[in-house]
N, C-alpha and C. Protein backbone atom coordinates (compact mmCIF):
# COMPACT_ATOMS: atom_id res chain seq x y z
N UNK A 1 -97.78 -42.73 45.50
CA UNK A 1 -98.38 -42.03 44.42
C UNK A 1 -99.47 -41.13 44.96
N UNK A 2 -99.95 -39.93 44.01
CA UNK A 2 -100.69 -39.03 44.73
C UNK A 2 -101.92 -39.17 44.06
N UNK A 3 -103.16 -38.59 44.96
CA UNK A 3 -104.43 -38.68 44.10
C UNK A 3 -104.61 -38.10 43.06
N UNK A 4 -104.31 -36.95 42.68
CA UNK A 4 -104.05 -36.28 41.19
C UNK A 4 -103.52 -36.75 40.66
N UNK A 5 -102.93 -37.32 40.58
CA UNK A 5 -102.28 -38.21 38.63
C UNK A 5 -103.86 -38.79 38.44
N UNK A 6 -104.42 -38.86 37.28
CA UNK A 6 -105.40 -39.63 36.90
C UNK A 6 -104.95 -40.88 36.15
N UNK A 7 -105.77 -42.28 36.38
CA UNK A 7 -105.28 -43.17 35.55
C UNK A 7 -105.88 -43.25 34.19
N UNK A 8 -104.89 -43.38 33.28
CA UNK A 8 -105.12 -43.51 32.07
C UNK A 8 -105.70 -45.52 31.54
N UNK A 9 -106.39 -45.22 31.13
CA UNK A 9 -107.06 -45.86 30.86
C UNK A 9 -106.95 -46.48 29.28
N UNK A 10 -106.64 -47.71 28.62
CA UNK A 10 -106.31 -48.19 27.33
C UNK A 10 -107.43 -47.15 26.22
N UNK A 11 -108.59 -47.12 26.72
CA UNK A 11 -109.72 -46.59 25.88
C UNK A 11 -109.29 -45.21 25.47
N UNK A 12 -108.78 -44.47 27.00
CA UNK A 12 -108.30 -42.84 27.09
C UNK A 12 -107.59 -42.91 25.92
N UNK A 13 -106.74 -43.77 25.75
CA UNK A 13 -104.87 -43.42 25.23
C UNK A 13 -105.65 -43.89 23.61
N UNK A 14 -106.52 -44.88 23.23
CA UNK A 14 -107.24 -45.25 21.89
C UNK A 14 -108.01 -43.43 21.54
N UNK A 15 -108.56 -43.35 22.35
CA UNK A 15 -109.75 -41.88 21.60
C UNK A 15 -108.45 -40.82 21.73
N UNK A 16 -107.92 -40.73 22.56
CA UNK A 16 -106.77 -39.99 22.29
C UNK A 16 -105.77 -39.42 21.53
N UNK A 17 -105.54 -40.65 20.80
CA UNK A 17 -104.54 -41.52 20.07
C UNK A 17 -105.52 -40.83 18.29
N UNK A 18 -106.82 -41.46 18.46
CA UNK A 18 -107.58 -41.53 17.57
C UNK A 18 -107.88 -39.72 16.91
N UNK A 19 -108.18 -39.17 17.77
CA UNK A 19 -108.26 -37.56 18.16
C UNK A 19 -106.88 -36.80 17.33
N UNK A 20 -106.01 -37.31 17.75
CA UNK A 20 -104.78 -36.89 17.14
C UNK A 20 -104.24 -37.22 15.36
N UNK A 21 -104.45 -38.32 15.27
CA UNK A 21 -104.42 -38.50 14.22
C UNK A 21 -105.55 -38.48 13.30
N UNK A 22 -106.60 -37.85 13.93
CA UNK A 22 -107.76 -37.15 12.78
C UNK A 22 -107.59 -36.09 12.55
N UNK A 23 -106.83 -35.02 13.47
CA UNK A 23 -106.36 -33.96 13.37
C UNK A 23 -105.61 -34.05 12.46
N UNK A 24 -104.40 -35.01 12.31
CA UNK A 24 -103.06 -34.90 11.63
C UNK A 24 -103.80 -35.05 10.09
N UNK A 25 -104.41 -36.10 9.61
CA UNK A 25 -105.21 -36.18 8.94
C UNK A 25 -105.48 -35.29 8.36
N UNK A 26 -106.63 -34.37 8.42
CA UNK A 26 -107.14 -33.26 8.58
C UNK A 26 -106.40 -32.31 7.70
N UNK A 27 -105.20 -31.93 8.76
CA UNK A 27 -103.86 -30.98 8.05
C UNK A 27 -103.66 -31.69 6.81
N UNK A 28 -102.77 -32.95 6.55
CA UNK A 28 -102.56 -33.52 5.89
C UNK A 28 -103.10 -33.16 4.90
N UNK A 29 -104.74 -33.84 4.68
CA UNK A 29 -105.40 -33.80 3.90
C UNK A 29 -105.65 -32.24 3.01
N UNK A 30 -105.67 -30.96 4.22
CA UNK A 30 -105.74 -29.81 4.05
C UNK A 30 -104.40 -28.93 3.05
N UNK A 31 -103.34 -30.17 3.12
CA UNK A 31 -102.05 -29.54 2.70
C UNK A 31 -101.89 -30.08 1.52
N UNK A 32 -102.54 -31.60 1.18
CA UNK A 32 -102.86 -31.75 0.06
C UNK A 32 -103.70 -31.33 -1.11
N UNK A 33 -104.95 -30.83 -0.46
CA UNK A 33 -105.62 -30.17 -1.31
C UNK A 33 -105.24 -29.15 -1.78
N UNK A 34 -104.88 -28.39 -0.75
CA UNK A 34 -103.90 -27.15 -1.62
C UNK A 34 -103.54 -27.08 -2.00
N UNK A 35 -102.18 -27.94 -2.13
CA UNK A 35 -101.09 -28.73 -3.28
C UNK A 35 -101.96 -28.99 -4.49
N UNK A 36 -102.66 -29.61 -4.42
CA UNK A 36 -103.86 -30.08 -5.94
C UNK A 36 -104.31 -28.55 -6.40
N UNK A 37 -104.51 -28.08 -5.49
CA UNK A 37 -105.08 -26.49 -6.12
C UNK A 37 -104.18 -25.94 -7.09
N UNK A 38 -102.89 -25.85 -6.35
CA UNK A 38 -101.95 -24.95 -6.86
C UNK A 38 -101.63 -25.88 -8.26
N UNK A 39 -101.44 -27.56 -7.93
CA UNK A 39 -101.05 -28.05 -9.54
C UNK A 39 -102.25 -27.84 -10.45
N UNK A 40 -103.51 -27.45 -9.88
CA UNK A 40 -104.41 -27.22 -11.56
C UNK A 40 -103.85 -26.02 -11.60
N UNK A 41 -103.87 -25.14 -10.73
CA UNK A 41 -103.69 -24.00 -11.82
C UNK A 41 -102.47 -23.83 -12.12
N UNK A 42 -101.29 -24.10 -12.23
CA UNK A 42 -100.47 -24.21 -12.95
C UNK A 42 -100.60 -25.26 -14.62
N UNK A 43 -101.35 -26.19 -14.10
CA UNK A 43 -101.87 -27.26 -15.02
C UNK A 43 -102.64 -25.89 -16.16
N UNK A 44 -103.43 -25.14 -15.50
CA UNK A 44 -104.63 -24.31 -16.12
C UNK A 44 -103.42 -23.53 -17.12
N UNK A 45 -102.58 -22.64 -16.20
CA UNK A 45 -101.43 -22.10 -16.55
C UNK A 45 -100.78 -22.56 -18.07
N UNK A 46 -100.19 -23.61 -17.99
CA UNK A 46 -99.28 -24.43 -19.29
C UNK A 46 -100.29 -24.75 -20.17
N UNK A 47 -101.72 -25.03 -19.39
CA UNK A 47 -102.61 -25.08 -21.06
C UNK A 47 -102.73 -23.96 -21.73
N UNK A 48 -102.82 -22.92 -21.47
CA UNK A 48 -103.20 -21.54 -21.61
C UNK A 48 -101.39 -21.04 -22.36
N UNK A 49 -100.83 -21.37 -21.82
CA UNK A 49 -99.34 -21.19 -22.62
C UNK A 49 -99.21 -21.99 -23.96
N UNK A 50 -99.76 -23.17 -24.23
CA UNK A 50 -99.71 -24.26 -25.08
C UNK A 50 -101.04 -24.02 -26.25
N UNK A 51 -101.78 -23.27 -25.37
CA UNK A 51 -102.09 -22.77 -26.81
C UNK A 51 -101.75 -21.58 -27.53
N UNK A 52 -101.13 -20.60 -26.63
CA UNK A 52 -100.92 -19.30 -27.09
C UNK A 52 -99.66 -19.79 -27.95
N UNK A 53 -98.95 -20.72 -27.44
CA UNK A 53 -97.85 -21.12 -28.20
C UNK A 53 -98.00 -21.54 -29.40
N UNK A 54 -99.14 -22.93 -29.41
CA UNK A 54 -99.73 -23.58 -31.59
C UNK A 54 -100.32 -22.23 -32.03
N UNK A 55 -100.74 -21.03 -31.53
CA UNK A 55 -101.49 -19.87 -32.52
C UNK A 55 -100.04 -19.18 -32.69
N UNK A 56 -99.54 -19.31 -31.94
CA UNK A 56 -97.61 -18.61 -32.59
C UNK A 56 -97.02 -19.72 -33.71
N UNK A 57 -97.00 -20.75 -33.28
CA UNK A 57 -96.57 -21.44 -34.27
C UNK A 57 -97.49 -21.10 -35.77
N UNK A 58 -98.73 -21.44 -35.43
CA UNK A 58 -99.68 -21.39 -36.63
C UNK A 58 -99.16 -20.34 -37.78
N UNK A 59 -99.52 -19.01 -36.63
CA UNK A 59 -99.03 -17.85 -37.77
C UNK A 59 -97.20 -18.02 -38.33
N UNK A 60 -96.24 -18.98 -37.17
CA UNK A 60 -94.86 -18.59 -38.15
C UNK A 60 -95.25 -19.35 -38.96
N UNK A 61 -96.06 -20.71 -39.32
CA UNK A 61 -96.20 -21.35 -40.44
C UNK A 61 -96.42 -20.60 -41.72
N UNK A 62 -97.56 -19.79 -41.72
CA UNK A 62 -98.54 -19.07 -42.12
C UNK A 62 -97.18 -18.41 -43.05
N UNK A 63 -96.07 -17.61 -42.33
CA UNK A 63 -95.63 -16.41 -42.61
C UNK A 63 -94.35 -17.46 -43.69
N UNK A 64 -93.94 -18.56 -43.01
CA UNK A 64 -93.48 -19.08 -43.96
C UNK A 64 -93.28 -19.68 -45.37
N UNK A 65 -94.60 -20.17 -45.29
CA UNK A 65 -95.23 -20.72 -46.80
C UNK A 65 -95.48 -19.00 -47.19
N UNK A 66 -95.58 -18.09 -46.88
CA UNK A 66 -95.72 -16.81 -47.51
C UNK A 66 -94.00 -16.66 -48.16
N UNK A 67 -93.27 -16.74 -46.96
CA UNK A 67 -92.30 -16.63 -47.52
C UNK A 67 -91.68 -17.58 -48.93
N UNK A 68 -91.59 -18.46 -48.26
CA UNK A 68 -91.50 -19.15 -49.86
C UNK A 68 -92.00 -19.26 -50.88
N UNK A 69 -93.75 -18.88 -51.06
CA UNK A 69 -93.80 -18.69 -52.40
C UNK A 69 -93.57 -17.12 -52.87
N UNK A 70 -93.53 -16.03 -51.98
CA UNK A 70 -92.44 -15.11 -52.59
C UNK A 70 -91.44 -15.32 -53.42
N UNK A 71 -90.48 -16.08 -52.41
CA UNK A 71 -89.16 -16.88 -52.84
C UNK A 71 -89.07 -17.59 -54.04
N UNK A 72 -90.24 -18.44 -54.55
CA UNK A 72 -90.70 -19.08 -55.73
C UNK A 72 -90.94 -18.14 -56.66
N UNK A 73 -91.50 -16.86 -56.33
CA UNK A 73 -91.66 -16.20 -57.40
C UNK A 73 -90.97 -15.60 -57.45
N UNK A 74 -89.81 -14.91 -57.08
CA UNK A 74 -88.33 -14.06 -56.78
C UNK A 74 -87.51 -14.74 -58.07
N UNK A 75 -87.72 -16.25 -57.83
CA UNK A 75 -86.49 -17.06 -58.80
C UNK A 75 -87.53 -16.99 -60.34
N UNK A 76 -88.45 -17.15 -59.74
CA UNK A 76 -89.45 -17.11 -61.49
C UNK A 76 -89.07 -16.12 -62.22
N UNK A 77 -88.92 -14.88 -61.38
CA UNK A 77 -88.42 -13.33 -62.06
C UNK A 77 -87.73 -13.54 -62.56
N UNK A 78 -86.12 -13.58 -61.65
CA UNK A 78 -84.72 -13.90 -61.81
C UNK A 78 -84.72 -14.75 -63.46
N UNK A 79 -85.28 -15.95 -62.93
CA UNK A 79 -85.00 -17.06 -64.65
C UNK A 79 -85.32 -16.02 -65.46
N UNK A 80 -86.85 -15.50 -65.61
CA UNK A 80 -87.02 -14.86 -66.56
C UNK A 80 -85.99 -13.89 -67.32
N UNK A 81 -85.65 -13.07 -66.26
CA UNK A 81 -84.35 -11.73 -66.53
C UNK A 81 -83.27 -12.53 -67.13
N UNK A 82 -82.70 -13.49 -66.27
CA UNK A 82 -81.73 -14.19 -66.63
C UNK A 82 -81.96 -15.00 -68.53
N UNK A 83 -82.87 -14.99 -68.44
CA UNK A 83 -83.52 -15.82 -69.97
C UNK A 83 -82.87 -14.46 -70.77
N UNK A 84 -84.04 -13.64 -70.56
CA UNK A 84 -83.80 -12.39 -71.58
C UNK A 84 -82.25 -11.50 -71.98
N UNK A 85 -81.73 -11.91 -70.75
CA UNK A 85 -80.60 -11.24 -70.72
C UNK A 85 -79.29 -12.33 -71.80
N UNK A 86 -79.61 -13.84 -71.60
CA UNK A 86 -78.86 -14.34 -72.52
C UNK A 86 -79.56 -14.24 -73.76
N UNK A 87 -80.63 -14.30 -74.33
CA UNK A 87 -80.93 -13.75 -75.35
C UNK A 87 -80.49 -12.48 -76.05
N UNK A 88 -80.32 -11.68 -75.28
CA UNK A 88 -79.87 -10.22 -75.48
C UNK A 88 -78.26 -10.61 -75.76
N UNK A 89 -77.78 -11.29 -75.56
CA UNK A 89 -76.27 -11.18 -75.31
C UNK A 89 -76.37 -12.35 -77.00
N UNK A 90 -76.71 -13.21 -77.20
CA UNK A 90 -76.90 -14.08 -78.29
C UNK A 90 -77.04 -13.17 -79.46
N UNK A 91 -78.24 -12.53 -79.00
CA UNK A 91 -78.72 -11.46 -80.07
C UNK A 91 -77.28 -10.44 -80.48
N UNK A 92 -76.80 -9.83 -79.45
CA UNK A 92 -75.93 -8.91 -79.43
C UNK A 92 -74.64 -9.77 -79.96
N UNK A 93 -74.36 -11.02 -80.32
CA UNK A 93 -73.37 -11.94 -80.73
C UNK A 93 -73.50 -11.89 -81.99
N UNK A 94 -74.55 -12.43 -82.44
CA UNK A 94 -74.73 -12.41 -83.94
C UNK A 94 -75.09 -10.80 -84.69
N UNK A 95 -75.74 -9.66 -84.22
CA UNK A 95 -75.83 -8.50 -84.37
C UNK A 95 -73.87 -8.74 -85.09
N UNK A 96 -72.74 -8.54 -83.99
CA UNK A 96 -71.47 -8.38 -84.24
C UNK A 96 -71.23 -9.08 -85.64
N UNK A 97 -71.70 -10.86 -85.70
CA UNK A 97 -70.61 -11.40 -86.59
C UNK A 97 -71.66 -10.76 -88.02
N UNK A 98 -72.53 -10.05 -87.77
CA UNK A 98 -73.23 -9.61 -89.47
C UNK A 98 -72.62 -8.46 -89.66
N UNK A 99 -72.06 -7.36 -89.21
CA UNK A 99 -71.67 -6.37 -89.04
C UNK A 99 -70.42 -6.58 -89.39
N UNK A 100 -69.52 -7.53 -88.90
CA UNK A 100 -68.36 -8.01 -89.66
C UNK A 100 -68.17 -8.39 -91.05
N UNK A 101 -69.13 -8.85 -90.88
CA UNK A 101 -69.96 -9.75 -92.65
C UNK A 101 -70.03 -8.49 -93.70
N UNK A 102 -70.97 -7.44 -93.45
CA UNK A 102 -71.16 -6.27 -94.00
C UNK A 102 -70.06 -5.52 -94.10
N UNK A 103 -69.04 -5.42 -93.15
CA UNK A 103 -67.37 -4.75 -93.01
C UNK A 103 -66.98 -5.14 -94.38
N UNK A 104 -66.75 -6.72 -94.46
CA UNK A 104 -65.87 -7.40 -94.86
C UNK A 104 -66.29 -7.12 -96.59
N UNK A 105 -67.85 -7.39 -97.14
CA UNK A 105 -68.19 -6.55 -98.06
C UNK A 105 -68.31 -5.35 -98.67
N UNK A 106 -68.34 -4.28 -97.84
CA UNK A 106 -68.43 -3.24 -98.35
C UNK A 106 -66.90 -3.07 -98.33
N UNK A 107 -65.85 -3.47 -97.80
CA UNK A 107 -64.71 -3.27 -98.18
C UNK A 107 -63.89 -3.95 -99.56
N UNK A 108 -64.69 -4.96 -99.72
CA UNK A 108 -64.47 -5.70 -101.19
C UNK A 108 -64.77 -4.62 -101.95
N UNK A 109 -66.46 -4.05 -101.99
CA UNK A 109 -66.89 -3.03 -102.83
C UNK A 109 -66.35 -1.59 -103.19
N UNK A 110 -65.86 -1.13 -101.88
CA UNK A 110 -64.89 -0.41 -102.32
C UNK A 110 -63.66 -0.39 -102.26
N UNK A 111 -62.98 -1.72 -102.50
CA UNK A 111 -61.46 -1.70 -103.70
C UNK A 111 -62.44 -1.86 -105.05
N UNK A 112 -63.61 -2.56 -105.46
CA UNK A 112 -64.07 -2.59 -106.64
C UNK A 112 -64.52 -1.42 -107.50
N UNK A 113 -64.66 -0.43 -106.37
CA UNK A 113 -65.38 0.38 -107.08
C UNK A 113 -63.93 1.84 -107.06
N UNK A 114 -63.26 1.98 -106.10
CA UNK A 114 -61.77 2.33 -106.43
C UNK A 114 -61.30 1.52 -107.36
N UNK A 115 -61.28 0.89 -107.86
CA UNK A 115 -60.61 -0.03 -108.97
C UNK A 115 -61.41 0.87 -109.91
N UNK A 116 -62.74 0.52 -110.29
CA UNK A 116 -63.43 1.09 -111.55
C UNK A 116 -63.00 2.51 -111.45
N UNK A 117 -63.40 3.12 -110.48
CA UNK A 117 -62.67 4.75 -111.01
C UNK A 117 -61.38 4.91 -111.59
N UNK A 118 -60.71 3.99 -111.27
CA UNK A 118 -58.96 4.15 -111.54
C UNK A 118 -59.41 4.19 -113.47
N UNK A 119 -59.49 2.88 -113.07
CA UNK A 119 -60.04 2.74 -114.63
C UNK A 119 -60.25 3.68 -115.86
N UNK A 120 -61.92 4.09 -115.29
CA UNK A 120 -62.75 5.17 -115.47
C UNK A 120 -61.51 6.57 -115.92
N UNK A 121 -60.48 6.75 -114.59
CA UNK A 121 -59.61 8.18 -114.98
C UNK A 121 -58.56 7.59 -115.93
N UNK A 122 -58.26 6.18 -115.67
CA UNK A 122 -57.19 6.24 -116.86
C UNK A 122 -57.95 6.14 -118.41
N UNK A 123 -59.07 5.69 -118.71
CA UNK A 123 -59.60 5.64 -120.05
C UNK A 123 -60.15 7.55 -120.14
N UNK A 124 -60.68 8.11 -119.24
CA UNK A 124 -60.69 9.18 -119.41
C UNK A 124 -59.67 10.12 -120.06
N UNK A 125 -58.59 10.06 -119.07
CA UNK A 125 -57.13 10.83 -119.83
C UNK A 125 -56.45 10.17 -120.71
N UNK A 126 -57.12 9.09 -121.38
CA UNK A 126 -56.25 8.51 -122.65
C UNK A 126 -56.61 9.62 -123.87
């Protein structure tokens, strides 16, 4: 063996040993933190999405209950029209059967009253 090789020594190969894996450490630790960095701000990220998201929701709520009591009052109209319009048609039913009624009389009245003239010309030219 030659005089240059140095002997290593249990202590050498311990601080050595020790040296290295404070380093590794180190990185480690360095690659984790970063990792933690990057998950808050993504963390920061999805909060910041999660709320922009309940103020979207909020307002479709908002726009909905708008919509439906539109909708509530759309059909309130509707009944109403719909009311008036069978009234109108009821009305316009019985309007007919009096008008028939009145037909049916004034046509009695005049065979009665063609009758009396007949009359009237035959006592005349007697």
């Amino acid at each position: 063996m030659s005089k240059n090789i140095q002997q290593l020594t249990k202590e050498d190969l311990e601080t050595t040993l020790e040296k290295a894996l404070e380093k590794q450490g180190k990185v480690i630790l360095g690659a984790v933190d970063s990792s933690f960095k990057e998950v808050k701000e993504d963390i920061s990220e999805l909060k910041t999405s999660v709320t922009k998201l309940k103020t979207s929701v909020t307002k479709l709520e908002t726009n909905v209950t708008k919509l439906e009591n539109n909708d509530k009052r759309s059909l309130d109209i509707q009944d109403k029209i719909c009311k008036q319009l069978t009234d109108l048609k009821q009305e316009g039913k019985m309007g007919t059967k009096l008008y028939k009624h009145h037909d049916k009389k004034i046509e009695k009245h005049e065979k009665r009253i063609s009758k009396l003239e007949l009359n009237i010309q035959q006592i005349s030219h007697k």
